[in-house]
Protein backbone atom coordinates (compact mmCIF):
# COMPACT_ATOMS: atom_id res chain seq x y z
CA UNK A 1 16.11 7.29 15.16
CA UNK A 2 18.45 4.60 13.73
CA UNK A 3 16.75 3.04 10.83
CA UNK A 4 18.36 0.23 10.58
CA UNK A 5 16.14 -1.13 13.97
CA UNK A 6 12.64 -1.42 12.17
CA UNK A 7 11.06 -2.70 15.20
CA UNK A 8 12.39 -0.70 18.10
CA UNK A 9 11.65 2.79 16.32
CA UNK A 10 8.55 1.65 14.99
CA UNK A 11 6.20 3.47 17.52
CA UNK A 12 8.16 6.75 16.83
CA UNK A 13 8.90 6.72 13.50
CA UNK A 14 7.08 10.12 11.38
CA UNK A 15 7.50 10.59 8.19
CA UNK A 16 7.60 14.06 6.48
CA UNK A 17 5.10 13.93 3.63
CA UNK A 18 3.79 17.83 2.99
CA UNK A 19 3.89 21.40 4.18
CA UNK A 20 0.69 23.10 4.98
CA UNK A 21 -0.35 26.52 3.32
CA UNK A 22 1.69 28.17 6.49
CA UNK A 23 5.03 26.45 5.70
CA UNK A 24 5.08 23.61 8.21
CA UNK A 25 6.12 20.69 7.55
CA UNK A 26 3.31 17.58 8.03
CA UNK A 27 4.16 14.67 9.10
CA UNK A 28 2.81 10.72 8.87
CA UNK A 29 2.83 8.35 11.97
CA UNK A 30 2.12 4.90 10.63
CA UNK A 31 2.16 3.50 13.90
CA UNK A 32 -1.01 5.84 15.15
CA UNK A 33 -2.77 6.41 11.10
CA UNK A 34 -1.60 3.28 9.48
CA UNK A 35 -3.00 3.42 6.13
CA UNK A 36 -2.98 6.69 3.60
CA UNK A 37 -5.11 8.20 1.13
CA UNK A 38 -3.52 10.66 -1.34
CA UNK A 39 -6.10 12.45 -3.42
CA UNK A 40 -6.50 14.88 -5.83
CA UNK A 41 -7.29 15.69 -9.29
CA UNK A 42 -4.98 15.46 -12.46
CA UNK A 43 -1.75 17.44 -11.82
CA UNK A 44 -2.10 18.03 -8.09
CA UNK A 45 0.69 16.02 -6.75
CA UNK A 46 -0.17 12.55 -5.88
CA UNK A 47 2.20 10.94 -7.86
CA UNK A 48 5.08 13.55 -6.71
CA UNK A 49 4.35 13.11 -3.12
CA UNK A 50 4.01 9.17 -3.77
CA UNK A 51 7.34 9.79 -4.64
CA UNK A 52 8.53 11.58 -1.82
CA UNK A 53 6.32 9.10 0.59
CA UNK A 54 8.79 6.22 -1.23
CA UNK A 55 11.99 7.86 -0.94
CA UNK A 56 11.38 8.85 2.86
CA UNK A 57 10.17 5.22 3.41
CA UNK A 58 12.86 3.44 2.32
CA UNK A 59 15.22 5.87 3.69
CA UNK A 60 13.99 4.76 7.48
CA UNK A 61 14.37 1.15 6.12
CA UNK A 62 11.19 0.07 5.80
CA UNK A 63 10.33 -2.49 2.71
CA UNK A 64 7.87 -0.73 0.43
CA UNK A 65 5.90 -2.63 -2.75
CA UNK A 66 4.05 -0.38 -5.50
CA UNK A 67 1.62 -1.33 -7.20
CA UNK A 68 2.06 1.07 -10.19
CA UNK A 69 -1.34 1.43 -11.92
CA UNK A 70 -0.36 3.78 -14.41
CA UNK A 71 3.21 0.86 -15.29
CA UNK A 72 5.54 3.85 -15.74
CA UNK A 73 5.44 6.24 -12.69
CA UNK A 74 7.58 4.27 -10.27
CA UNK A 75 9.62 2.57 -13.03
CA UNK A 76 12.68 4.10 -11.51
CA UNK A 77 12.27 2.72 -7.59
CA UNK A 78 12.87 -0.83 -9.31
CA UNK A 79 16.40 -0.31 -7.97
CA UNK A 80 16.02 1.82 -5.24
CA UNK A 81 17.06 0.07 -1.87
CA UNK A 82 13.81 -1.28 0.18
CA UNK A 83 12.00 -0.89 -2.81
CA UNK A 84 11.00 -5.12 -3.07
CA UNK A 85 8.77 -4.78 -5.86
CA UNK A 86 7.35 -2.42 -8.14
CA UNK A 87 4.71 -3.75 -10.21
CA UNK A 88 3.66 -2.55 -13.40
CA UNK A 89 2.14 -5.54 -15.59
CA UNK A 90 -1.30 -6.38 -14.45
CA UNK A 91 -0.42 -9.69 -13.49
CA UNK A 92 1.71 -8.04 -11.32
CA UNK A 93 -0.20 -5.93 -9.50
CA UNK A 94 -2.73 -8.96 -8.90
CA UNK A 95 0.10 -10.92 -7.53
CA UNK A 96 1.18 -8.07 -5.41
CA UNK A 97 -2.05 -7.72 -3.89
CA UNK A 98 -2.06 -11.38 -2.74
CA UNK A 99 1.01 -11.71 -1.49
CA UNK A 100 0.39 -8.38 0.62
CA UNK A 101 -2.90 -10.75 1.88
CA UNK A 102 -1.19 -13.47 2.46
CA UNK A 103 1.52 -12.08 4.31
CA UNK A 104 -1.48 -10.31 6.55
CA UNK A 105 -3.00 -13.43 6.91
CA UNK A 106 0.15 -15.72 8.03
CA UNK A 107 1.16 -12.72 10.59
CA UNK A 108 -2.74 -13.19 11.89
CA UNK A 109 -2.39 -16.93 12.27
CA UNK A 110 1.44 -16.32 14.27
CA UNK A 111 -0.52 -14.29 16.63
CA UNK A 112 -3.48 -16.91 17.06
CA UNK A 113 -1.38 -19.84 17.70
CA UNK A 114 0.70 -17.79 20.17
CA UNK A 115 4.09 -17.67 18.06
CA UNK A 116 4.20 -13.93 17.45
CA UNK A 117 2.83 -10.69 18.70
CA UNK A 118 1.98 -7.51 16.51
CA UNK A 119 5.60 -6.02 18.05
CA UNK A 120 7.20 -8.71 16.13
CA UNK A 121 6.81 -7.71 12.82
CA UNK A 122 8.48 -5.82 10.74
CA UNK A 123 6.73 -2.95 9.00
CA UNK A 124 5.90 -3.40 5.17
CA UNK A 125 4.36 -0.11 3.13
CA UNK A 126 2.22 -1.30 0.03
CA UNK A 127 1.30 1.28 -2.04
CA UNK A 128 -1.76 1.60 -4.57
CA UNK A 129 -1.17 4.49 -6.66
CA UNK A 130 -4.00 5.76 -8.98
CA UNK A 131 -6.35 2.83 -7.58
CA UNK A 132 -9.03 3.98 -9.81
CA UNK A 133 -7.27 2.86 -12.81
CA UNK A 134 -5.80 -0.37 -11.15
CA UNK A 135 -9.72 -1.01 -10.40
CA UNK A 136 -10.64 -0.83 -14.39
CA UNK A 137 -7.33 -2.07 -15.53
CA UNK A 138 -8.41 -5.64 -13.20
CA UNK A 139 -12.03 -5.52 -14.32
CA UNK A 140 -11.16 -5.92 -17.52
CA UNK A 141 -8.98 -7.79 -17.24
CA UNK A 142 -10.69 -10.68 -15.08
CA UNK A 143 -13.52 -10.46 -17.33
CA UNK A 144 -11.07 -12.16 -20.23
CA UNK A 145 -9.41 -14.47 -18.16
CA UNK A 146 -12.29 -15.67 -15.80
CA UNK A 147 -13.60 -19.50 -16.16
CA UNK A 148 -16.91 -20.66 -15.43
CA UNK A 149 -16.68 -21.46 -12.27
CA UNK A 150 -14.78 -18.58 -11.10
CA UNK A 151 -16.20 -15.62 -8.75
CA UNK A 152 -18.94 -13.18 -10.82
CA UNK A 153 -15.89 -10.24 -9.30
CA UNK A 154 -11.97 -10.74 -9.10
CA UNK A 155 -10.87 -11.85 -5.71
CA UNK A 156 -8.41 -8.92 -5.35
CA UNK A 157 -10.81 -6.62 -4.71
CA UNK A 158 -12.37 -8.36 -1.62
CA UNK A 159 -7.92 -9.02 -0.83
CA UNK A 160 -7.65 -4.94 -0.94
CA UNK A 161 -10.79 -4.32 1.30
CA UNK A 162 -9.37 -7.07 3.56
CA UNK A 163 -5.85 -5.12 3.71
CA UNK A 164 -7.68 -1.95 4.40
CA UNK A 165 -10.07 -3.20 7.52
CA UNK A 166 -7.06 -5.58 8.92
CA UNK A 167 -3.50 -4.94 7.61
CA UNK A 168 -2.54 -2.77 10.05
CA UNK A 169 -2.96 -5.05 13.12
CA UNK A 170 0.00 -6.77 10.97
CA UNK A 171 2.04 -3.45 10.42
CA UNK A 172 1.00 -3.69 6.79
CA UNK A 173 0.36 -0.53 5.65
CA UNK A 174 -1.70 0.98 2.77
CA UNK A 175 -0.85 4.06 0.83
CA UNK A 176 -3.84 4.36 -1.64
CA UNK A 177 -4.04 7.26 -3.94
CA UNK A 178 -7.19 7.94 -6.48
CA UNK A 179 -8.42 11.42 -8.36
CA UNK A 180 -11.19 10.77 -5.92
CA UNK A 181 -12.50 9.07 -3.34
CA UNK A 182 -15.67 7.70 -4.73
CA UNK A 183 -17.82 4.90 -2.96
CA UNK A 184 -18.66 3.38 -6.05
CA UNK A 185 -14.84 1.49 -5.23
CA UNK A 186 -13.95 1.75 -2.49
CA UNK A 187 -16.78 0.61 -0.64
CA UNK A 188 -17.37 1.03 3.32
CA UNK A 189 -13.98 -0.70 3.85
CA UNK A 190 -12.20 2.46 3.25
């Protein structure tokens, strides 16, 4: 593979990301699973093999943004080639998760008014880690900077669930890690 030709390789690309209990290694295909759930409880890995997922990411050259829940886990892929944005502030975060909409939705209108095709865009990894706490963290948040006049719930929620049911027809795609999956928040998008 020759990383340096995101869109050629995209179809074959695999990326190592574990070894099962009989020592093989296990691999991710973001071209046939696009999007990622890491989960596990307190000290199982996630954030280790978030880590590993990052490094073997931007080694292929793909861009990758995190969205760094906990603000100190991915401090160091700030200047780690690839790595566009790691963000830690909550601000941050919220901004990352529009712009990752956006860009979905301006790659959707390309393809409706005939200027692009899905095989034309570059791949971009966003990645959610501990999405529980980014979930709480924005709750809160929203609830002291909300107007009247402003949604009952923070947009960004509704942005994620629209990343996770169409991002991938826009080779966006989601790495989400959580303690567990719980359908309290996550909802029947993911």
């Amino acid at each position: 593979e020759n990383p340096d030709d995101l869109l050629a390789n995209y179809r074959e690309v695999k990326i190592a990301c574990a070894v099962d209990e009989d020592g093989r290694e296990v691999f991710w295909y973001p071209a046939r699973v696009p999007q990622v759930m890491l989960t596990g409880g307190t000290g199982t890995g996630k954030t280790s093999m978030g880590h590993a997922l990052v490094g073997e990411i931007t080694r292929r050259g793909w861009p990758v943004w995190v969205l760094d829940a906990k603000r100190v886990e991915f401090l160091d892929f700030r200047l780690w080639p690839n790595v566009q944005i790691v963000a830690g502030a909550i601000w941050q975060q919220v901004a990352l998760v529009h712009a990752a909409w956006e860009l979905m939705e301006y790659r959707y209108e390309l393809i409706e008014e005939g200027k692009a095709t899905v095989n034309d865009f570059e791949p971009l990894v966003v990645f959610l880690d501990e999405f529980a706490e980014f979930r709480a963290n924005l709750l809160e948040w929203y609830a002291q900077i909300k107007v009247k006049g402003d949604p009952t719930r923070p947009p960004t929620l509704a942005e994620v669930a629209s990343l996770a049911r169409k991002a991938r027809t826009a080779r966006i795609h989601l790495v989400l890690s959580t303690q567990r999956p719980d359908s309290e928040f996550l909802g029947g998008e993911m």
